[in-house]
C-alpha atoms as a PDB file:
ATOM      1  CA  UNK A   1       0.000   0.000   0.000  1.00  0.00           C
ATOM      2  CA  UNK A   2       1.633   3.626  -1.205  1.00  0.00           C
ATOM      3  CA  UNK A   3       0.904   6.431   1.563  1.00  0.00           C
ATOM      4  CA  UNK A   4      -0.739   9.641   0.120  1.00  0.00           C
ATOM      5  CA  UNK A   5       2.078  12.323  -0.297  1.00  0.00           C
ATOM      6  CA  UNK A   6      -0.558  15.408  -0.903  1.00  0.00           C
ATOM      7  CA  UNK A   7      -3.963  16.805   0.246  1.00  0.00           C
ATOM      8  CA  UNK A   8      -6.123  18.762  -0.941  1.00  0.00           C
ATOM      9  CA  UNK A   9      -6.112  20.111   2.882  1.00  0.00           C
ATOM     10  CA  UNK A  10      -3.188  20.305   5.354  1.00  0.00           C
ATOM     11  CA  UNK A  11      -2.477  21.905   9.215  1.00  0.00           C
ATOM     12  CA  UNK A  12       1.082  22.483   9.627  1.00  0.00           C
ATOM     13  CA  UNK A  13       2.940  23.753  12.338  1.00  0.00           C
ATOM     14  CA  UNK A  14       5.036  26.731  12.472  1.00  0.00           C
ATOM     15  CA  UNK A  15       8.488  27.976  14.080  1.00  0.00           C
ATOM     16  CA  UNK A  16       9.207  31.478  14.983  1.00  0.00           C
ATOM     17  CA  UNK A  17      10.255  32.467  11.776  1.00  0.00           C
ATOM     18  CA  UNK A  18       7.701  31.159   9.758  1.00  0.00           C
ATOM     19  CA  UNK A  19       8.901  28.058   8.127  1.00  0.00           C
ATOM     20  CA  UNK A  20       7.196  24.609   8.355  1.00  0.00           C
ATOM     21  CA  UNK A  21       8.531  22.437  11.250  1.00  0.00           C
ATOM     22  CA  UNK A  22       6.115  19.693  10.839  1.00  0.00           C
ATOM     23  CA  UNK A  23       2.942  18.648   8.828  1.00  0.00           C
ATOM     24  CA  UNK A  24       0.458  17.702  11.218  1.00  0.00           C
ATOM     25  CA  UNK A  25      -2.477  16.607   9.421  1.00  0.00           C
ATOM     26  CA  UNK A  26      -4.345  16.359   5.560  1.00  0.00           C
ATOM     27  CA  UNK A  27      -7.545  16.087   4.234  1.00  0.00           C
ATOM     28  CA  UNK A  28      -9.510  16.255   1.474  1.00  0.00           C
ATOM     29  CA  UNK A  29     -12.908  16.903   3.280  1.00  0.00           C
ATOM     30  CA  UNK A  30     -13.167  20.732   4.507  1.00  0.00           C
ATOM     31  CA  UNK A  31     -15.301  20.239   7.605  1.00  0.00           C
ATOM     32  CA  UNK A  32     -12.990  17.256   8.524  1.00  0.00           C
ATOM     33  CA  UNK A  33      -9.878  19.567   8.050  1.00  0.00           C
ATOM     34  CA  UNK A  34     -11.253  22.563  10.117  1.00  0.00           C
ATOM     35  CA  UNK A  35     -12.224  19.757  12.825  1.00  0.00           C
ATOM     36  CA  UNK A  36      -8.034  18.833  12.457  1.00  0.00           C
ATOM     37  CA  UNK A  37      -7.038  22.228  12.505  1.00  0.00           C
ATOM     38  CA  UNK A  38      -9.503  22.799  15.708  1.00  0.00           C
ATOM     39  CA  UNK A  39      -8.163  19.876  17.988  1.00  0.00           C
ATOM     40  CA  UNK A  40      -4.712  20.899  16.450  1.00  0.00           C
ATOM     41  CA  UNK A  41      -4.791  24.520  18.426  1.00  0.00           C
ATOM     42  CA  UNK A  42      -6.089  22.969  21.590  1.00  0.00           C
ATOM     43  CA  UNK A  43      -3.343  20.459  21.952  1.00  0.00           C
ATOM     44  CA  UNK A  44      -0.842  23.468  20.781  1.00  0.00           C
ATOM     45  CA  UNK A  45      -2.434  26.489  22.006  1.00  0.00           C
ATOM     46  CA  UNK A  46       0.944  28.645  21.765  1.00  0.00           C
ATOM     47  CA  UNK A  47       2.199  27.341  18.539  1.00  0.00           C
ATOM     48  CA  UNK A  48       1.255  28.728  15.020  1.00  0.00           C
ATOM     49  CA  UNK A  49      -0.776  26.538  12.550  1.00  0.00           C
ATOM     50  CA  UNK A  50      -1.521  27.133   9.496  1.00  0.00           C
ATOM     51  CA  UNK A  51      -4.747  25.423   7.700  1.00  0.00           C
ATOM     52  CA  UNK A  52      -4.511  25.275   3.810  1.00  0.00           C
ATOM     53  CA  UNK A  53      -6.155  24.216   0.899  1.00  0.00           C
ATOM     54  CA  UNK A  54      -3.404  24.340  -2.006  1.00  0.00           C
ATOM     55  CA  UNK A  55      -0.901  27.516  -1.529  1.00  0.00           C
ATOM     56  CA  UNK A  56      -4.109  29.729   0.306  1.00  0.00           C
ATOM     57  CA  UNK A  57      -4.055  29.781   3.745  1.00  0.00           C
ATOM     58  CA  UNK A  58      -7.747  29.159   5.103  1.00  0.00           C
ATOM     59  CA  UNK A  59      -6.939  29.505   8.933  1.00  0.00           C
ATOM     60  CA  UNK A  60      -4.429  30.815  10.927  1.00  0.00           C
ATOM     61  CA  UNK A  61      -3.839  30.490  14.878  1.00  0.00           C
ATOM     62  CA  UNK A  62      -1.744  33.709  14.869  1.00  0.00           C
ATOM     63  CA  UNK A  63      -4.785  35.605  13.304  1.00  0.00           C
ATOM     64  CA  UNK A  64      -7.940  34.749  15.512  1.00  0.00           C
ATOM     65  CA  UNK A  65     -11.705  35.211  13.455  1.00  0.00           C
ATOM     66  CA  UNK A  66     -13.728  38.259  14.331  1.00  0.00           C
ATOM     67  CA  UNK A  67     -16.541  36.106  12.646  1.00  0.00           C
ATOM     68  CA  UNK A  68     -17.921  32.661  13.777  1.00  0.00           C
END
């Protein structure tokens, strides 16, 4: 069995400088991936994550919502 190299969703984590330290995560459902990204910033509350779908960023712990 071949393990899936790319999503059409994916939660990485950050370092200080802005650079990917580690993937954490990929989907191809939406609502599964913003459920992922979710449980990824409670178990990391002071690390940045990053939720995107292709090269857009969708979500992103350093910039909370204003909107829910």
């Amino acid at each position: 069995m071949k393990n899936r190299s790319y999503f059409k969703h994916r939660i990485d984590m950050l370092d200080g400088d802005g650079e990917v330290i580690e993937h954490l995560a990929g989907a191809e459902d939406f609502m599964l991936a913003e459920a992922l990204y979710e449980a990824a910033i409670k178990r990391w509350p002071k690390a940045p994550i990053l939720l995107r779908q292709a090269s857009w960023v969708v979500r992103d712990s350093r910039r909370p919502r204003l909107v829910k």
